[in-house]
C-alpha atoms as a PDB file:
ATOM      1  CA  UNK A   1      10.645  -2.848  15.047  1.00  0.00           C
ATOM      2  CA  UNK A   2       8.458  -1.033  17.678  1.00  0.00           C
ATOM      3  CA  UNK A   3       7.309   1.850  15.457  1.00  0.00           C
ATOM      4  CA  UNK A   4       6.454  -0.726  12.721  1.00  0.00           C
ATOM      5  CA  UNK A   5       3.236  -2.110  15.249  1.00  0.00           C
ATOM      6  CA  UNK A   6       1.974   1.289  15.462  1.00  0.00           C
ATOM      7  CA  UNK A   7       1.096   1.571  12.084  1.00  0.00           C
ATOM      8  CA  UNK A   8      -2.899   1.765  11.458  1.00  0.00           C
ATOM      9  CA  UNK A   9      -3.931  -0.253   8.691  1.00  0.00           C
ATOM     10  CA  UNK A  10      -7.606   1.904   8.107  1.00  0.00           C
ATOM     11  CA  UNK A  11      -8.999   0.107   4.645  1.00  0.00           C
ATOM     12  CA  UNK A  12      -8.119  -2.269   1.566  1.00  0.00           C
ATOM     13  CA  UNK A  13     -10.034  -1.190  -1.803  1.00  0.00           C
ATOM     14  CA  UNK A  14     -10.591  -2.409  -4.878  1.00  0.00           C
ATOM     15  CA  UNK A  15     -10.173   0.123  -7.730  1.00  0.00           C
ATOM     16  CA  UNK A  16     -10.819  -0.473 -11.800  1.00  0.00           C
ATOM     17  CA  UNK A  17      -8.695   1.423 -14.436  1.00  0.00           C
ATOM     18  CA  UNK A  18     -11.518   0.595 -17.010  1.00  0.00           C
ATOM     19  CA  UNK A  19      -8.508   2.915 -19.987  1.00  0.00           C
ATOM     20  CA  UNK A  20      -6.554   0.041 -19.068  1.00  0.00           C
ATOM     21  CA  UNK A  21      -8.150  -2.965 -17.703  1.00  0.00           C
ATOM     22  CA  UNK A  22      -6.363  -3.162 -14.615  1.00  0.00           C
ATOM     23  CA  UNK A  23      -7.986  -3.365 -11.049  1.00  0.00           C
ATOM     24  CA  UNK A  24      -5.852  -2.307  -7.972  1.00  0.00           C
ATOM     25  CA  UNK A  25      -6.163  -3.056  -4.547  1.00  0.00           C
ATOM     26  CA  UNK A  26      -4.999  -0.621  -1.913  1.00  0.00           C
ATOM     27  CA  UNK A  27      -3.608  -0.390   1.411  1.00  0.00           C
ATOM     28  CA  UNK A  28      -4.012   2.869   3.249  1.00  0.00           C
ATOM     29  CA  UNK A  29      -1.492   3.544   6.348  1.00  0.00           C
ATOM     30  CA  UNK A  30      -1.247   6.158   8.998  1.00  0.00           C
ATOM     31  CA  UNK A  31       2.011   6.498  10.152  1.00  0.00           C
ATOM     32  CA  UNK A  32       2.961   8.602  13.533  1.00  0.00           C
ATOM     33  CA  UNK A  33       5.499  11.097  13.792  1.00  0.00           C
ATOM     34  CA  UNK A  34       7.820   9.014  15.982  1.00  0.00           C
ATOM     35  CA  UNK A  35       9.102   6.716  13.188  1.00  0.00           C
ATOM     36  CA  UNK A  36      12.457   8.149  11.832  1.00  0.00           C
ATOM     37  CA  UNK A  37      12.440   8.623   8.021  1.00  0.00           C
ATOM     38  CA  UNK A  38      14.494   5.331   7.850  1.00  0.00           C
ATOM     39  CA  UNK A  39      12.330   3.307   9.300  1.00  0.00           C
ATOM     40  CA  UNK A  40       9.328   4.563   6.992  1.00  0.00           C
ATOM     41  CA  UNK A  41      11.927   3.831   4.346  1.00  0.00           C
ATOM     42  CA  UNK A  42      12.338   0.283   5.374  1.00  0.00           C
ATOM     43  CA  UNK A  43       8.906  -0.515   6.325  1.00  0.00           C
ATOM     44  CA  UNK A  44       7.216   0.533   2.876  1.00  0.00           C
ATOM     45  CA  UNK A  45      10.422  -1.435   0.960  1.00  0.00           C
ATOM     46  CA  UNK A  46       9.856  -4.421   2.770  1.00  0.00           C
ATOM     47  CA  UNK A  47       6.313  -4.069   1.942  1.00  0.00           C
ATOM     48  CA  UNK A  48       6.947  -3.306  -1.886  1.00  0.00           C
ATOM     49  CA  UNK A  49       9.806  -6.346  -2.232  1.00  0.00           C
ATOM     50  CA  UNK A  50       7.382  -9.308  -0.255  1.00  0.00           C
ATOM     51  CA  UNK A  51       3.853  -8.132  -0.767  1.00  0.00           C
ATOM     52  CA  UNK A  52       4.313  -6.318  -4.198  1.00  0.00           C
ATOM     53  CA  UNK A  53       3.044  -2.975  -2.862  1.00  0.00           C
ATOM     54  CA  UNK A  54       4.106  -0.122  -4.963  1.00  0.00           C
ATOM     55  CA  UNK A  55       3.198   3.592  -3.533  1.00  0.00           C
ATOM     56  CA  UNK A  56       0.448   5.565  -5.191  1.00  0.00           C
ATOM     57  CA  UNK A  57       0.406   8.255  -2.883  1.00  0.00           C
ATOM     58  CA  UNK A  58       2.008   9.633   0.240  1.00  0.00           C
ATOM     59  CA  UNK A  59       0.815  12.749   2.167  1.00  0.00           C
ATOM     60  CA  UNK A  60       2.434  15.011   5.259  1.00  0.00           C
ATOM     61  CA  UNK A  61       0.253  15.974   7.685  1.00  0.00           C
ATOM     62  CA  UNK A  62       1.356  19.754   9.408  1.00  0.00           C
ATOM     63  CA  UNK A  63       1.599  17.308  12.762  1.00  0.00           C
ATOM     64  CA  UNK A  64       4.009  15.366  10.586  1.00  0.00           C
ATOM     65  CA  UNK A  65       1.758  12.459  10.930  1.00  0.00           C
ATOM     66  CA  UNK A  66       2.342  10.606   7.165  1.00  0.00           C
ATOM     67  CA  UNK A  67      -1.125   9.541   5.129  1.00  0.00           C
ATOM     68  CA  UNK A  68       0.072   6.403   3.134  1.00  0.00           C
ATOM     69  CA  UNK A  69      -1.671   4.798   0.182  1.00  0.00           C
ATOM     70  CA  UNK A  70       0.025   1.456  -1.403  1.00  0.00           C
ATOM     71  CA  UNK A  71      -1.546  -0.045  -4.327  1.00  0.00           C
ATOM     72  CA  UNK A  72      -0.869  -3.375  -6.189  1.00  0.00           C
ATOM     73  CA  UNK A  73      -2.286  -5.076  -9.548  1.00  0.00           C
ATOM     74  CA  UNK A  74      -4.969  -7.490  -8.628  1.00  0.00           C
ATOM     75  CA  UNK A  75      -4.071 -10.709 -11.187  1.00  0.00           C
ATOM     76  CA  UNK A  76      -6.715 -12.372 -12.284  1.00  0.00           C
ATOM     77  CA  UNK A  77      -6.387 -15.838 -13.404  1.00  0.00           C
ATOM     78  CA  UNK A  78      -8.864 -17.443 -16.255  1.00  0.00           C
ATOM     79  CA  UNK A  79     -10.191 -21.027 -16.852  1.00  0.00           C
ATOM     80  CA  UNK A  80      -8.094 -22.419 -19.649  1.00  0.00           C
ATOM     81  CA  UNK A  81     -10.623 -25.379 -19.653  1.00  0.00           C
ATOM     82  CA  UNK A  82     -13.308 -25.557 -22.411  1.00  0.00           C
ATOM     83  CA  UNK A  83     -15.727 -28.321 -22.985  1.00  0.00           C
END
């Protein structure tokens, strides 16, 4: 897909829900106005099925440009080993 390498990855955060414990990371996109609605469909599906994305937030521009922000749980893994 064309329209897919146009896509500008800006930044990747870190974020901590301290209510809950859980720290996100997030993937903000700027999409052009050229991709169809279907193609921003698939793109951000693919995304959410093999890199467990999940959207957080998703803004239209008046120039139709589209302001994406993914997020997904970072897993942290402790030592089970105790001397």
């Amino acid at each position: 897909m064309s329209g897919m390498s146009r896509t500008a990855l800006l930044t990747s955060a870190k974020r901590h829900d301290a209510r809950m414990g859980v720290e996100y990371e997030f993937m903000r996109l700027t999409i052009p106005r050229e991709l169809s609605r279907s193609a921003v469909t698939r793109m951000l599906v693919d995304r959410a099925e093999h890199g467990g994305w999940e959207l957080d937030r998703l803004r239209l521009s008046h120039d139709g440009i589209r302001r994406v922000v993914l997020r997904r749980k970072i897993i942290r893994q402790r030592s089970t080993y105790v001397a």
